[in-house]
N, C-alpha and C. Protein backbone atom coordinates (compact mmCIF):
# COMPACT_ATOMS: atom_id res chain seq x y z
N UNK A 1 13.33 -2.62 13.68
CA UNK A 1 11.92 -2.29 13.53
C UNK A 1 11.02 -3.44 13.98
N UNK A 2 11.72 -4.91 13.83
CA UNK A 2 10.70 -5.87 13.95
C UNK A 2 10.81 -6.03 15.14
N UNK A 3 10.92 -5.59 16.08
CA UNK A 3 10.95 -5.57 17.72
C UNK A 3 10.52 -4.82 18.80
N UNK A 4 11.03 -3.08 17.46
CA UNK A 4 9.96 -1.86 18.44
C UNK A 4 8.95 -2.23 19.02
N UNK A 5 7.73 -2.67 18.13
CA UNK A 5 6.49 -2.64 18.43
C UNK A 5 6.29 -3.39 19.61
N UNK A 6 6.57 -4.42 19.75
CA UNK A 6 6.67 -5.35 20.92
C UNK A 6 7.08 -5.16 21.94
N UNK A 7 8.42 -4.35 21.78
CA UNK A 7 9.04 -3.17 23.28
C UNK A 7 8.12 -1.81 23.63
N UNK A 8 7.69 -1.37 23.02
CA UNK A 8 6.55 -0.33 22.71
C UNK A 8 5.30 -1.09 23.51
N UNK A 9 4.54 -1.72 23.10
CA UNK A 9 3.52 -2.20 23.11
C UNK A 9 3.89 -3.37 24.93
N UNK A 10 4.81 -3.95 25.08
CA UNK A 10 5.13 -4.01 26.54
C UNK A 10 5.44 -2.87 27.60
N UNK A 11 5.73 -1.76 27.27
CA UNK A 11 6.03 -0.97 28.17
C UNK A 11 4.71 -0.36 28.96
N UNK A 12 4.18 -0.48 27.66
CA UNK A 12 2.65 0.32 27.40
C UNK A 12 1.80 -0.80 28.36
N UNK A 13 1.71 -1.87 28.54
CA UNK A 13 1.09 -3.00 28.65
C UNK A 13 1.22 -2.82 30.24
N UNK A 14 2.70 -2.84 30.70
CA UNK A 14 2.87 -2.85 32.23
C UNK A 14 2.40 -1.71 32.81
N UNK A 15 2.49 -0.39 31.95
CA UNK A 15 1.76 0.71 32.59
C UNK A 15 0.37 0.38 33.05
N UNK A 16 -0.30 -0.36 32.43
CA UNK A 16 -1.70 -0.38 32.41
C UNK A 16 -1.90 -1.94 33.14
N UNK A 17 -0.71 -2.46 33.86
CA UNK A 17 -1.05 -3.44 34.90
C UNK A 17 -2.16 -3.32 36.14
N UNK A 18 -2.76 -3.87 36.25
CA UNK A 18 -3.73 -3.87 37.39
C UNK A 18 -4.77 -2.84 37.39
N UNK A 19 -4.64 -1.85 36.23
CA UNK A 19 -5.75 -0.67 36.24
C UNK A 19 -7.21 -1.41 35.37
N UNK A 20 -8.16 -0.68 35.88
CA UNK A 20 -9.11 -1.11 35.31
C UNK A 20 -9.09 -1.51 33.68
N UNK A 21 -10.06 -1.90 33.15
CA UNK A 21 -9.79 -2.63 31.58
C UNK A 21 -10.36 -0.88 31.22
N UNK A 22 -9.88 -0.31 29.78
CA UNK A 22 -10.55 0.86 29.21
C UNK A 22 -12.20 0.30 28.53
N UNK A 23 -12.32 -1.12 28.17
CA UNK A 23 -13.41 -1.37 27.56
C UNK A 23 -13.62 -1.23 26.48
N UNK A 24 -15.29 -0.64 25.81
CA UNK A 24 -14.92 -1.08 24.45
C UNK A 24 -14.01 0.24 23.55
N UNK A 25 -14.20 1.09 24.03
CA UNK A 25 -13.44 2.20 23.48
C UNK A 25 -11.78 1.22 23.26
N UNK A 26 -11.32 0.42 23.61
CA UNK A 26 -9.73 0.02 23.34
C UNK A 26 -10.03 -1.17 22.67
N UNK A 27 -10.46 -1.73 22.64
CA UNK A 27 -11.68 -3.13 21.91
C UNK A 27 -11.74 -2.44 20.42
N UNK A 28 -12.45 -1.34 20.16
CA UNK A 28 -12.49 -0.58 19.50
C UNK A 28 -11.56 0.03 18.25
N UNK A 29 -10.65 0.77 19.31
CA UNK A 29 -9.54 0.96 18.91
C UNK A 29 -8.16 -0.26 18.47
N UNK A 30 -8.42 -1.11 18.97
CA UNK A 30 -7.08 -2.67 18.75
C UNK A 30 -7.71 -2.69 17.50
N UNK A 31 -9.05 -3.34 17.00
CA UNK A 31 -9.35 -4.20 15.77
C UNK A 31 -9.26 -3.11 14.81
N UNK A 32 -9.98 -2.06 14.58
CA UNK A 32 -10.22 -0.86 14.12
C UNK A 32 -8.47 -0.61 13.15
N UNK A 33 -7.52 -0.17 14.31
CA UNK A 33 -6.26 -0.01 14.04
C UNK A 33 -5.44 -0.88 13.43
N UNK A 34 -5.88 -2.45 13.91
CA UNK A 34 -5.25 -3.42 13.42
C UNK A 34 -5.35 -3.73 11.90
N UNK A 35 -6.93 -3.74 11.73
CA UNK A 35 -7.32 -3.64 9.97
C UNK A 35 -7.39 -2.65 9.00
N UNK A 36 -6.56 -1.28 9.91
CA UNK A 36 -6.37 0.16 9.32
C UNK A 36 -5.06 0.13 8.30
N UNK A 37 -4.23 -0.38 9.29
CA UNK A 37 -2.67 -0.61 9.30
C UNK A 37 -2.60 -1.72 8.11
N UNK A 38 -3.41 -3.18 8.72
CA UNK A 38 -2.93 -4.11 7.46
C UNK A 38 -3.28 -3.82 5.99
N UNK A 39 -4.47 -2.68 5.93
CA UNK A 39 -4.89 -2.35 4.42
C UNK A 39 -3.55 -1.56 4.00
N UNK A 40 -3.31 -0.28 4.85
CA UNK A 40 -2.02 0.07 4.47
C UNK A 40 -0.59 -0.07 4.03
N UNK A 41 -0.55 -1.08 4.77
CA UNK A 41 0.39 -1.87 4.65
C UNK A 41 0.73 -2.34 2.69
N UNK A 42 -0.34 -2.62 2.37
CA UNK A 42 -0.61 -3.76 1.22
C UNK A 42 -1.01 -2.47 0.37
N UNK A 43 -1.96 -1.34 0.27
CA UNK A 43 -1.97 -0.85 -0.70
C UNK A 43 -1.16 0.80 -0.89
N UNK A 44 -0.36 1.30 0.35
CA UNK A 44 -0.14 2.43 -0.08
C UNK A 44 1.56 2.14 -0.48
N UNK A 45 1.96 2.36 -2.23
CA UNK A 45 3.05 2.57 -2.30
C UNK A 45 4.00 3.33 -1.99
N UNK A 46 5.07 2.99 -2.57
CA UNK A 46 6.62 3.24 -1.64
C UNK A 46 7.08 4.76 -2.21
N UNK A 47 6.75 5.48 -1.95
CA UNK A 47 6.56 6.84 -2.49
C UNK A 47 8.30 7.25 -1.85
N UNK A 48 8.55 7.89 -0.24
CA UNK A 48 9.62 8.12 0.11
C UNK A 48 9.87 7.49 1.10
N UNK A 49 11.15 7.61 1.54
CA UNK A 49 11.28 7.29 2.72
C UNK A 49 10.64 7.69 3.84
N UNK A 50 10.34 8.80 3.93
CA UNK A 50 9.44 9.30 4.67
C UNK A 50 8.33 8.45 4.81
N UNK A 51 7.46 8.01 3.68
CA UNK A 51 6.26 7.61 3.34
C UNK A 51 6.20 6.36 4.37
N UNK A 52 7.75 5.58 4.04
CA UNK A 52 7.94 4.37 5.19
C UNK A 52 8.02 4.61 6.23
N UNK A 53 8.61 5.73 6.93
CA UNK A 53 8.87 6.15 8.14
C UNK A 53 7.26 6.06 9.17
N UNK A 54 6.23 6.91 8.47
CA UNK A 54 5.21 6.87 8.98
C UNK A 54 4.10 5.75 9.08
N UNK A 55 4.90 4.67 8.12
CA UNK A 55 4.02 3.60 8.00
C UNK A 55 4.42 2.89 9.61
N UNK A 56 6.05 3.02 9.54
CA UNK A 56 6.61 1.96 10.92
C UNK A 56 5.83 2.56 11.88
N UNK A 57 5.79 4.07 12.10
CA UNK A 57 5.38 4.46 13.48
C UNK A 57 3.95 4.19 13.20
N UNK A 58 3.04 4.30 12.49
CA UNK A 58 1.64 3.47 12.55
C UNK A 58 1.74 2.29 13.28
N UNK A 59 2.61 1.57 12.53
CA UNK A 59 2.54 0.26 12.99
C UNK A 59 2.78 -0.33 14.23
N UNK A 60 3.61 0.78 14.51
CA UNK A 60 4.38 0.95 16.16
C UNK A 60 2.93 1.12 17.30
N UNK A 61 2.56 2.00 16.81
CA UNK A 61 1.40 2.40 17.45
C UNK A 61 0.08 1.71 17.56
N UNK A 62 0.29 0.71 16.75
CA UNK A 62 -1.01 0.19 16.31
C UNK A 62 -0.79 -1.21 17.47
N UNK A 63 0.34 -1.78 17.60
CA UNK A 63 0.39 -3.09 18.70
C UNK A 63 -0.34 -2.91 20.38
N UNK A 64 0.32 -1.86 20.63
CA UNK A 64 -0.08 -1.45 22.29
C UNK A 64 -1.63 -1.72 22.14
N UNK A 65 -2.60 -1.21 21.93
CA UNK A 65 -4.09 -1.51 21.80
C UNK A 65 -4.36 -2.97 21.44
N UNK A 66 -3.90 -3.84 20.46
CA UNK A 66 -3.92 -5.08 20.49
C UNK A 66 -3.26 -5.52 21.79
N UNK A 67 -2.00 -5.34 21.86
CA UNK A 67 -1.66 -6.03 23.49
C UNK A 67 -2.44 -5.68 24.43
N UNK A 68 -2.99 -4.74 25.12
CA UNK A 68 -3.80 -4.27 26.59
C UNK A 68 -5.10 -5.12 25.91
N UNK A 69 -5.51 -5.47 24.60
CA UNK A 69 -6.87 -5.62 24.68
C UNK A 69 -6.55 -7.44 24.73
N UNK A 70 -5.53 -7.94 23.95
CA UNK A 70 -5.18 -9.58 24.33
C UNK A 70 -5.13 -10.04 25.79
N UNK A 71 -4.26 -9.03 26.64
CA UNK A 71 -3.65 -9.33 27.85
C UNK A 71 -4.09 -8.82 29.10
N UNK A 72 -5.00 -8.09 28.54
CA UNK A 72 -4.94 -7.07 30.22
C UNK A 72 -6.23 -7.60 30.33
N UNK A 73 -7.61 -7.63 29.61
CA UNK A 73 -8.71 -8.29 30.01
C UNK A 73 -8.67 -9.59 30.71
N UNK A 74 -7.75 -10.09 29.97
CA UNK A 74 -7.24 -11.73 30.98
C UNK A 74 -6.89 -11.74 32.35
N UNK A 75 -6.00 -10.94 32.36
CA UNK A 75 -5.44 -10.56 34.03
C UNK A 75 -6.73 -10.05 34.79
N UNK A 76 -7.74 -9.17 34.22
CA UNK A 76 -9.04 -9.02 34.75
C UNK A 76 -9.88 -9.86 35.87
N UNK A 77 -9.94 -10.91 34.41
CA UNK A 77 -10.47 -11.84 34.57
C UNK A 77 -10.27 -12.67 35.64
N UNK A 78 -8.88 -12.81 35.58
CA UNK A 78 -8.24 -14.21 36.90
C UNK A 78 -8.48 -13.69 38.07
N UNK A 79 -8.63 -12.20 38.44
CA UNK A 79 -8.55 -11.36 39.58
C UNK A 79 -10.25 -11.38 39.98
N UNK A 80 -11.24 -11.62 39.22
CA UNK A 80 -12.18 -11.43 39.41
C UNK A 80 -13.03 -12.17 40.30
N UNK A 81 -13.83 -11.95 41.30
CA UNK A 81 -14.51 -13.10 41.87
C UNK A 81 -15.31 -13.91 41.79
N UNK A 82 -15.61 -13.68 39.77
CA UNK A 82 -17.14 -14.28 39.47
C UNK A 82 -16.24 -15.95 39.69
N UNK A 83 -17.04 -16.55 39.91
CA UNK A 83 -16.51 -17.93 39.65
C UNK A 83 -16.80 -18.76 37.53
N UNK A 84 -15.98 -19.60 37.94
CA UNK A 84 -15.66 -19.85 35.91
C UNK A 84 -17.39 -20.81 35.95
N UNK A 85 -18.29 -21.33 36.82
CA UNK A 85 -19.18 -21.30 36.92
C UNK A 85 -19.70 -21.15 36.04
N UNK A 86 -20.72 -19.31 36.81
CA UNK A 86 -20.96 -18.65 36.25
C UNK A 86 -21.15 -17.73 34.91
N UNK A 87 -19.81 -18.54 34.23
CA UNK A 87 -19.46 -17.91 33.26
C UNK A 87 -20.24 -19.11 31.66
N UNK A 88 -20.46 -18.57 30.79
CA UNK A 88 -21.37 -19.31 29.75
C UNK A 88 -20.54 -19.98 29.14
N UNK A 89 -20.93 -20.89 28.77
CA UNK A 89 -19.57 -22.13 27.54
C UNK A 89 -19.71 -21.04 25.71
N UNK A 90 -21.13 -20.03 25.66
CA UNK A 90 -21.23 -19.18 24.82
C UNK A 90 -20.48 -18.54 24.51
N UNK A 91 -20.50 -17.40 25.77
CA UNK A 91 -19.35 -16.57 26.99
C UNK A 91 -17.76 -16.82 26.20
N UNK A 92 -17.69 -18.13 27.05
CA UNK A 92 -16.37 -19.10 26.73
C UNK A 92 -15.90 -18.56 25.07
N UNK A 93 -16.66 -19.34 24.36
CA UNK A 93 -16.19 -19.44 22.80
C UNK A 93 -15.99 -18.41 22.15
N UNK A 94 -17.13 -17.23 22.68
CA UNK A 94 -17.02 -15.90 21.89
C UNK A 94 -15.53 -15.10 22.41
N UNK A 95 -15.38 -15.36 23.75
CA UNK A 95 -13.97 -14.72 24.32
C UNK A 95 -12.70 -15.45 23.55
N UNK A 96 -12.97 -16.73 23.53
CA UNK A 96 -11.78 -17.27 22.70
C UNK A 96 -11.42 -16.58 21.14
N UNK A 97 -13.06 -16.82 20.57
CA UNK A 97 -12.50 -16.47 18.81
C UNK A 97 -12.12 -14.78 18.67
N UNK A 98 -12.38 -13.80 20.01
CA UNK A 98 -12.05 -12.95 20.16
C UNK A 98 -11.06 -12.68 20.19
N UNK A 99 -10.40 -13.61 21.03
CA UNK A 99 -8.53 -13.36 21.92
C UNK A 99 -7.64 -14.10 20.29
N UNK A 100 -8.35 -15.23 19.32
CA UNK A 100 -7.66 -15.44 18.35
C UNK A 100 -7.54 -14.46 16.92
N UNK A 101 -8.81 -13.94 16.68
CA UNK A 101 -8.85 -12.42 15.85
C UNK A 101 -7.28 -11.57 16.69
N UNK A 102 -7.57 -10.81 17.41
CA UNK A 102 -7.09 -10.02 17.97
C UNK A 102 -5.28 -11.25 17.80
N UNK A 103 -4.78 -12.29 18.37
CA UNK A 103 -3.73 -12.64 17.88
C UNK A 103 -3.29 -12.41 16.30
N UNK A 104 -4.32 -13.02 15.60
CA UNK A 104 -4.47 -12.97 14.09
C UNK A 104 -3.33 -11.73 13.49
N UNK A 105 -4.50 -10.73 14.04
CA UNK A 105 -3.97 -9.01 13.59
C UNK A 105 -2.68 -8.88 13.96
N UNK A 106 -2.32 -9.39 15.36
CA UNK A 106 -1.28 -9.15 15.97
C UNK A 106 0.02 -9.41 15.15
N UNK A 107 -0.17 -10.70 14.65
CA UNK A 107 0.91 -11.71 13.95
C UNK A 107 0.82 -11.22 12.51
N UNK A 108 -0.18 -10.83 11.90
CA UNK A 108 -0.49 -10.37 10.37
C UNK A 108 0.12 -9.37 10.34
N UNK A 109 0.01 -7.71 11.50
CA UNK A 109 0.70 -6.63 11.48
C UNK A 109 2.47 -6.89 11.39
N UNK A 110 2.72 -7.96 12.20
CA UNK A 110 4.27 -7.72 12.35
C UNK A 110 5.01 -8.57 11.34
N UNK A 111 4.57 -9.69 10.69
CA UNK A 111 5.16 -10.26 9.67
C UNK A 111 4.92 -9.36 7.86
N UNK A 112 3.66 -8.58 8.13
CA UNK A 112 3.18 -7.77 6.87
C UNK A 112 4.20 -6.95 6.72
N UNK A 113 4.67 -5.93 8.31
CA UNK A 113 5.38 -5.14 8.28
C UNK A 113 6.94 -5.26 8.15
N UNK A 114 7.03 -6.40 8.28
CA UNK A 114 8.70 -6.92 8.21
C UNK A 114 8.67 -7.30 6.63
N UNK A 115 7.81 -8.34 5.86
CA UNK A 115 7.90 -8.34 4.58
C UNK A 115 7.78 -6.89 3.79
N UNK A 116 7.28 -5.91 4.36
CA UNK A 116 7.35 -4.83 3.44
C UNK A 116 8.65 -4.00 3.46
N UNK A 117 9.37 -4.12 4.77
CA UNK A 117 10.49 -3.82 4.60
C UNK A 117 11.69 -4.65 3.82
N UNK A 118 11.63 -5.36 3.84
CA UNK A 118 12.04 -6.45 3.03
C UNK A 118 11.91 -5.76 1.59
N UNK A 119 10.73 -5.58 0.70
CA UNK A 119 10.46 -5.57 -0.41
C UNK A 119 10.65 -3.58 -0.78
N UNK A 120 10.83 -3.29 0.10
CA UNK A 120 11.52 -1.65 -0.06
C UNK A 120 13.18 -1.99 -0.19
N UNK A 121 13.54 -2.85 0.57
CA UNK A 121 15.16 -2.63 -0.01
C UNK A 121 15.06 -3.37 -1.18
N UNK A 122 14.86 -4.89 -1.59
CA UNK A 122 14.94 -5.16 -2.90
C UNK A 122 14.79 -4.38 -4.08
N UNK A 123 13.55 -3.16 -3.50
CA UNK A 123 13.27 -2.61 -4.92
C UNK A 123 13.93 -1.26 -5.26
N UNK A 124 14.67 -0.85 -3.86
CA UNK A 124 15.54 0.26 -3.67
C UNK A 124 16.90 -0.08 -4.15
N UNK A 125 17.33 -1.67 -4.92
CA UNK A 125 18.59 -2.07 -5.66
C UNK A 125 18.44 -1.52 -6.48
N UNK A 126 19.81 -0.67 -6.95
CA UNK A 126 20.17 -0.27 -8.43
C UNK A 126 21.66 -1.12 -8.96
N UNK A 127 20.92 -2.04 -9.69
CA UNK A 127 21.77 -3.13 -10.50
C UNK A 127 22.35 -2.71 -11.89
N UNK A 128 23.40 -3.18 -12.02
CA UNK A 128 23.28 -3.21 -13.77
C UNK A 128 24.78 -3.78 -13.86
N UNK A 129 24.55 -4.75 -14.52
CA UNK A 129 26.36 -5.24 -14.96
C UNK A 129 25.88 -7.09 -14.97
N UNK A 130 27.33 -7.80 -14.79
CA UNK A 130 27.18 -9.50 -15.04
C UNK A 130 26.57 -10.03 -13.93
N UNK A 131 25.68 -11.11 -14.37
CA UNK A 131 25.11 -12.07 -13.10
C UNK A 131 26.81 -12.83 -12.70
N UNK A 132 26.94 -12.95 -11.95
CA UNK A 132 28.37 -13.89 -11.41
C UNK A 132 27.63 -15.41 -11.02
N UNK A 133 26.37 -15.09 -10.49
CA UNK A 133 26.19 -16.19 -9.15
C UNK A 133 24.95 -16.03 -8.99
N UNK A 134 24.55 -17.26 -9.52
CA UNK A 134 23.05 -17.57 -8.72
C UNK A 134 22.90 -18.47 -7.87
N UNK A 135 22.32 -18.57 -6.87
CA UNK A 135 21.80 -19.78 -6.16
C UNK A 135 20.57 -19.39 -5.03
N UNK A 136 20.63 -20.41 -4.14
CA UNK A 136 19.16 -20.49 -3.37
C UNK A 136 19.59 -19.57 -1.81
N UNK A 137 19.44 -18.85 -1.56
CA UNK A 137 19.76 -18.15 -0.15
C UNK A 137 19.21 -19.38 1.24
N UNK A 138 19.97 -18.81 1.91
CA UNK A 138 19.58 -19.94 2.98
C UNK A 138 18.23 -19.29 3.99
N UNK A 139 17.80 -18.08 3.51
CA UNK A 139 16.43 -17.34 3.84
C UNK A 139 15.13 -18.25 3.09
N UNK A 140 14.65 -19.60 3.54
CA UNK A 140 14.23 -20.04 2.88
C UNK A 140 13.78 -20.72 1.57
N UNK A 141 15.03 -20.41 1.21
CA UNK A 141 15.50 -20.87 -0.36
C UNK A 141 15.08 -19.47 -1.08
N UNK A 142 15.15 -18.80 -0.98
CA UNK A 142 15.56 -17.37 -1.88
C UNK A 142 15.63 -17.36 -3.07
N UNK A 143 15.33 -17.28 -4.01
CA UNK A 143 16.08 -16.89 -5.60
C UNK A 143 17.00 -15.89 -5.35
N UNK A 144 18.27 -15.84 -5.34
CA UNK A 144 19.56 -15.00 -5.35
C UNK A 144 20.09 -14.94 -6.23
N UNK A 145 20.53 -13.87 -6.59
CA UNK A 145 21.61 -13.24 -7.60
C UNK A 145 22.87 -12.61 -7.09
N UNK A 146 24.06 -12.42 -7.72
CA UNK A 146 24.95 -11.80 -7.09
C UNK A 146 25.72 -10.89 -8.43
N UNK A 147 25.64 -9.90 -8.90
CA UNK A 147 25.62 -8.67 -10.12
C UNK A 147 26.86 -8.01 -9.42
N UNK A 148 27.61 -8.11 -10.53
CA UNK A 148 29.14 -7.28 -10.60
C UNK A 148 29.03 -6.17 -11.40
N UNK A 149 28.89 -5.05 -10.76
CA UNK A 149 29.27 -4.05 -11.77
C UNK A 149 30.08 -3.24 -11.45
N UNK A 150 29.94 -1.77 -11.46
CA UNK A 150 30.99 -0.60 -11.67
C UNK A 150 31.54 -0.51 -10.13
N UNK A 151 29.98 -0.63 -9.04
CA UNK A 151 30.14 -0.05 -7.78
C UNK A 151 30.57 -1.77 -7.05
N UNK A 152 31.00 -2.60 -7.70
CA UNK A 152 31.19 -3.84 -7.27
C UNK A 152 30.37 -4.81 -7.17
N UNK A 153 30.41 -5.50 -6.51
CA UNK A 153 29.34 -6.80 -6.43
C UNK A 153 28.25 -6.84 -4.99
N UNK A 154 26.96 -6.34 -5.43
CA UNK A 154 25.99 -6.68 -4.77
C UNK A 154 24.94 -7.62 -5.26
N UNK A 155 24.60 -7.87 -3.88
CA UNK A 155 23.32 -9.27 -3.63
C UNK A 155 21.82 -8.82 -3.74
N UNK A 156 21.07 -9.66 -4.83
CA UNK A 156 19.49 -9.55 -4.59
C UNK A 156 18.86 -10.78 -4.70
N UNK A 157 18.74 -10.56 -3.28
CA UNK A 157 17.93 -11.54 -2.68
C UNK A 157 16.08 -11.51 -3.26
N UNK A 158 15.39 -12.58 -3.43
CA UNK A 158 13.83 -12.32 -3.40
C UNK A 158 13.82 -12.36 -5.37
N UNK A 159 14.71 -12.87 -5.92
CA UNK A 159 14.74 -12.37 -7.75
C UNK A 159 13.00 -12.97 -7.62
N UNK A 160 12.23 -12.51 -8.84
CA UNK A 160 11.47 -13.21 -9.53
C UNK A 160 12.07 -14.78 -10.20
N UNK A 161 10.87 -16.02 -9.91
CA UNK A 161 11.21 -17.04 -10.32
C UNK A 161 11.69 -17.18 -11.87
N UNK A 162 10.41 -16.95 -12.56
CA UNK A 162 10.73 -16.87 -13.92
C UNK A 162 12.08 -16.31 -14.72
N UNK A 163 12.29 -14.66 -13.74
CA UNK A 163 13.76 -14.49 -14.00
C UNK A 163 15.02 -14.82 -13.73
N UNK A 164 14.95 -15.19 -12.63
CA UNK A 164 15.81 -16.29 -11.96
C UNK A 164 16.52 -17.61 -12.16
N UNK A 165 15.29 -17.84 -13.35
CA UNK A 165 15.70 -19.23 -14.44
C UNK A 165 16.24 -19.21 -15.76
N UNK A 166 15.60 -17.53 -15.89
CA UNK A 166 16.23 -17.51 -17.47
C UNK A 166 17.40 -17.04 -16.86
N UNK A 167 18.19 -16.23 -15.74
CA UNK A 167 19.83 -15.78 -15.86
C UNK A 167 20.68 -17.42 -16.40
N UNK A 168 21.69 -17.25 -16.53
CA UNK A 168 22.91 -17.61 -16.82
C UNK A 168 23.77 -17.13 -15.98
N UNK A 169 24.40 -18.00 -15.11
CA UNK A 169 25.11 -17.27 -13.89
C UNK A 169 27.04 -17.13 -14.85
N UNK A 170 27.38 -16.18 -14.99
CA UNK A 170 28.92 -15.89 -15.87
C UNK A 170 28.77 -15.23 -17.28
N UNK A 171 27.09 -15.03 -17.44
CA UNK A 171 26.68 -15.18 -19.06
C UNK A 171 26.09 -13.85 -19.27
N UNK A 172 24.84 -13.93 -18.23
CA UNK A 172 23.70 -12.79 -18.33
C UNK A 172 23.95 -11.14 -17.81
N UNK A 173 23.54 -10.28 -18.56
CA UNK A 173 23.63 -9.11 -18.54
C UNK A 173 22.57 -8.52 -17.66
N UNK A 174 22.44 -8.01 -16.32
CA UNK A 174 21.26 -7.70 -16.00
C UNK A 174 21.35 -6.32 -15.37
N UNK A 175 20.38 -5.23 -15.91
CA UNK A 175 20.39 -4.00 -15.61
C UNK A 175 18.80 -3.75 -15.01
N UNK A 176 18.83 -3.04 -13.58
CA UNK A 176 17.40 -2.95 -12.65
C UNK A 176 17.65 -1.25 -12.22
N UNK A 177 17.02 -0.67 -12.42
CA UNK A 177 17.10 0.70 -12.06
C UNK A 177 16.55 0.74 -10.59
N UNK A 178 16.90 1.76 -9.54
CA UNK A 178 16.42 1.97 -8.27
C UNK A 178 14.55 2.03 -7.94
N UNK A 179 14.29 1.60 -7.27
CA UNK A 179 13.21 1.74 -7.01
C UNK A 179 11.89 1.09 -7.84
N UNK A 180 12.21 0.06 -8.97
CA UNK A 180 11.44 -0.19 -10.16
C UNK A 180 11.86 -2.13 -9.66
N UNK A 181 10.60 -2.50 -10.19
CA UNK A 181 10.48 -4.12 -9.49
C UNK A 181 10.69 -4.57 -10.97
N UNK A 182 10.94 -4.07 -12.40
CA UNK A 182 11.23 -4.72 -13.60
C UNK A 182 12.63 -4.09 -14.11
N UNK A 183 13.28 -4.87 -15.13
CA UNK A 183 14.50 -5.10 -15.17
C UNK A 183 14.53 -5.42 -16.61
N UNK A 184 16.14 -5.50 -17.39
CA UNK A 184 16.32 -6.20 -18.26
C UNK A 184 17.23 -7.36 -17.93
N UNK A 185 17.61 -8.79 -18.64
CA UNK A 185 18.18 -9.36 -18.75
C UNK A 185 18.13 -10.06 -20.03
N UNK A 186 19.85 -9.48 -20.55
CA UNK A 186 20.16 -9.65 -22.10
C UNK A 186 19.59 -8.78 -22.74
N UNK A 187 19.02 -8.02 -22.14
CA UNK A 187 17.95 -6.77 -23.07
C UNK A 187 16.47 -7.11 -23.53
N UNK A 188 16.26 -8.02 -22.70
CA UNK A 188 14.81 -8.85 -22.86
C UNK A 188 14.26 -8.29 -21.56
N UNK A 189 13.10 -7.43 -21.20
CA UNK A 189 12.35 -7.23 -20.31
C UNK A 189 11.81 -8.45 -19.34
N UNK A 190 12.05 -8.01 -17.71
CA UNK A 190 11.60 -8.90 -17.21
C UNK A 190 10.75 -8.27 -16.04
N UNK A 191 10.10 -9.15 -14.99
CA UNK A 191 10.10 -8.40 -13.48
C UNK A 191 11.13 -8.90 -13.18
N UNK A 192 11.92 -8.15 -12.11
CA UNK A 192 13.31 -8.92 -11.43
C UNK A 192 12.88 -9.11 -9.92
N UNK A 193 12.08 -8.13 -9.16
CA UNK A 193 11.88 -8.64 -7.75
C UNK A 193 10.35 -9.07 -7.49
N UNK A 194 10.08 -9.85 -6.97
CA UNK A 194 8.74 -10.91 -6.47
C UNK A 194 8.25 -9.74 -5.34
N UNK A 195 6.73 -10.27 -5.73
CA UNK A 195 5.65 -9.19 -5.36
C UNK A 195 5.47 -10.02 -3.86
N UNK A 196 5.30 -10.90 -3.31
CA UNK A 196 4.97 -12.09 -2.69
C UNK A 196 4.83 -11.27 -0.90
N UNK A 197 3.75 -10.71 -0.41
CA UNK A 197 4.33 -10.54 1.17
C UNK A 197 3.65 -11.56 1.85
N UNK A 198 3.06 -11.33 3.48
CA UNK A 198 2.52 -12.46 4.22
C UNK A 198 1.64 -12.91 3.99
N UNK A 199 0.42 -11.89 3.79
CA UNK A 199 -0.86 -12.20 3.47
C UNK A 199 -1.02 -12.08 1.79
N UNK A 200 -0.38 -11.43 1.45
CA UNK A 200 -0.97 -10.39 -0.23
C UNK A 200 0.72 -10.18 -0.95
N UNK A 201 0.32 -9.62 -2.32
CA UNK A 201 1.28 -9.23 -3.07
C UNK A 201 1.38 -7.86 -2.53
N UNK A 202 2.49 -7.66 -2.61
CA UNK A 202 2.79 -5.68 -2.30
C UNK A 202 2.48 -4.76 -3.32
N UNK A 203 2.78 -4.06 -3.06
CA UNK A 203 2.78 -2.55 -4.30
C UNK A 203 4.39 -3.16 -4.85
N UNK A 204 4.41 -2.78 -6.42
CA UNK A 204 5.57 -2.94 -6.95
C UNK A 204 6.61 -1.57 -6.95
N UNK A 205 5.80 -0.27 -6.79
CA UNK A 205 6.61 0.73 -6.81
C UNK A 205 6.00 1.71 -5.86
């Protein structure tokens, strides 16, 4: 998923090599889409799979208009015969903080959208049985757990800190139902997976 968009959004990009710029109608449409997507991203919860399905292809859809509007005005530009002259140091600055917005979104959409996938499988673990093993994942130092139970031993990566400190790795009892970001351990209520995405906390359920 963290690549579609970018293969998507290049294919799309070369189609639209050397053709005129669409203007503000795609100007329009890039920022518009870009700050459509990142609200979504952050507030609509994890309802079904489905629910995710349509978020990726948003998201899919949402790069191509940021790319033609980063890249293709540029190529415009170099082709053009005004001389850089001509052109205002105003001109200049406003095109820059333009081309860095428009990166902004770019980089906010695809790391938002990779942390949210991220935080759909954590919260799609159904745990319950002994902590074996805690330690730091090599994903940035991780809070990790490693829970032995009936269906064997699986990994959750992303624990909450606080809970993460109270386990006892050989000791603690920890039971997390599917789809739910709180948990018990020892029979003491906790959160078990961290809200934490790029920009914002996620939806917990």
């Amino acid at each position: 998923m963290f690549f579609t968009p970018f293969i998507f959004g290049g294919s799309i990009l070369h189609q639209f090599r050397g053709r005129k710029p669409v203007g503000v109608p795609l100007h329009l449409c890039a920022v518009g889409g870009g700050v459509t997507t990142l609200f979504l991203l952050y507030h609509v919860r994890f309802f079904s799979l489905w629910c995710e399905l349509l978020l990726a292809v948003f998201c899919t859809v949402t790069i191509p208009p940021l790319m033609l509007a980063l890249f293709q005005d540029k190529g415009q530009n170099e082709s053009s015969p005004q001389s850089s002259k001509e052109i205002s140091n105003a001109g200049c600055i406003r095109g820059c903080l333009y081309a860095l917005l428009l990166l902004a979104l770019f980089v906010s959409i695809e790391f938002s959208a990779f942390s949210r996938v991220l935080h759909a499988q954590h919260l799609a673990e159904d745990l319950e049985g002994l902590v074996v093993y805690k330690y730091r994942s090599r994903n940035h130092a991780q809070p990790t757990i490693v829970v032995s139970g009936s269906h064997g031993k699986d990994t959750l990566e992303g624990v909450y800190l606080p809970a993460w400190d109270v386990i006892s790795s050989g000791k603690s009892m920890l039971k997390k139902p599917a789809w739910s970001a709180f948990g018990t351990i020892d029979g003491v209520s906790y959160r078990i997976v961290q809200r934490e995405g790029f920009l914002a906390k996620l939806p917990d359920d």
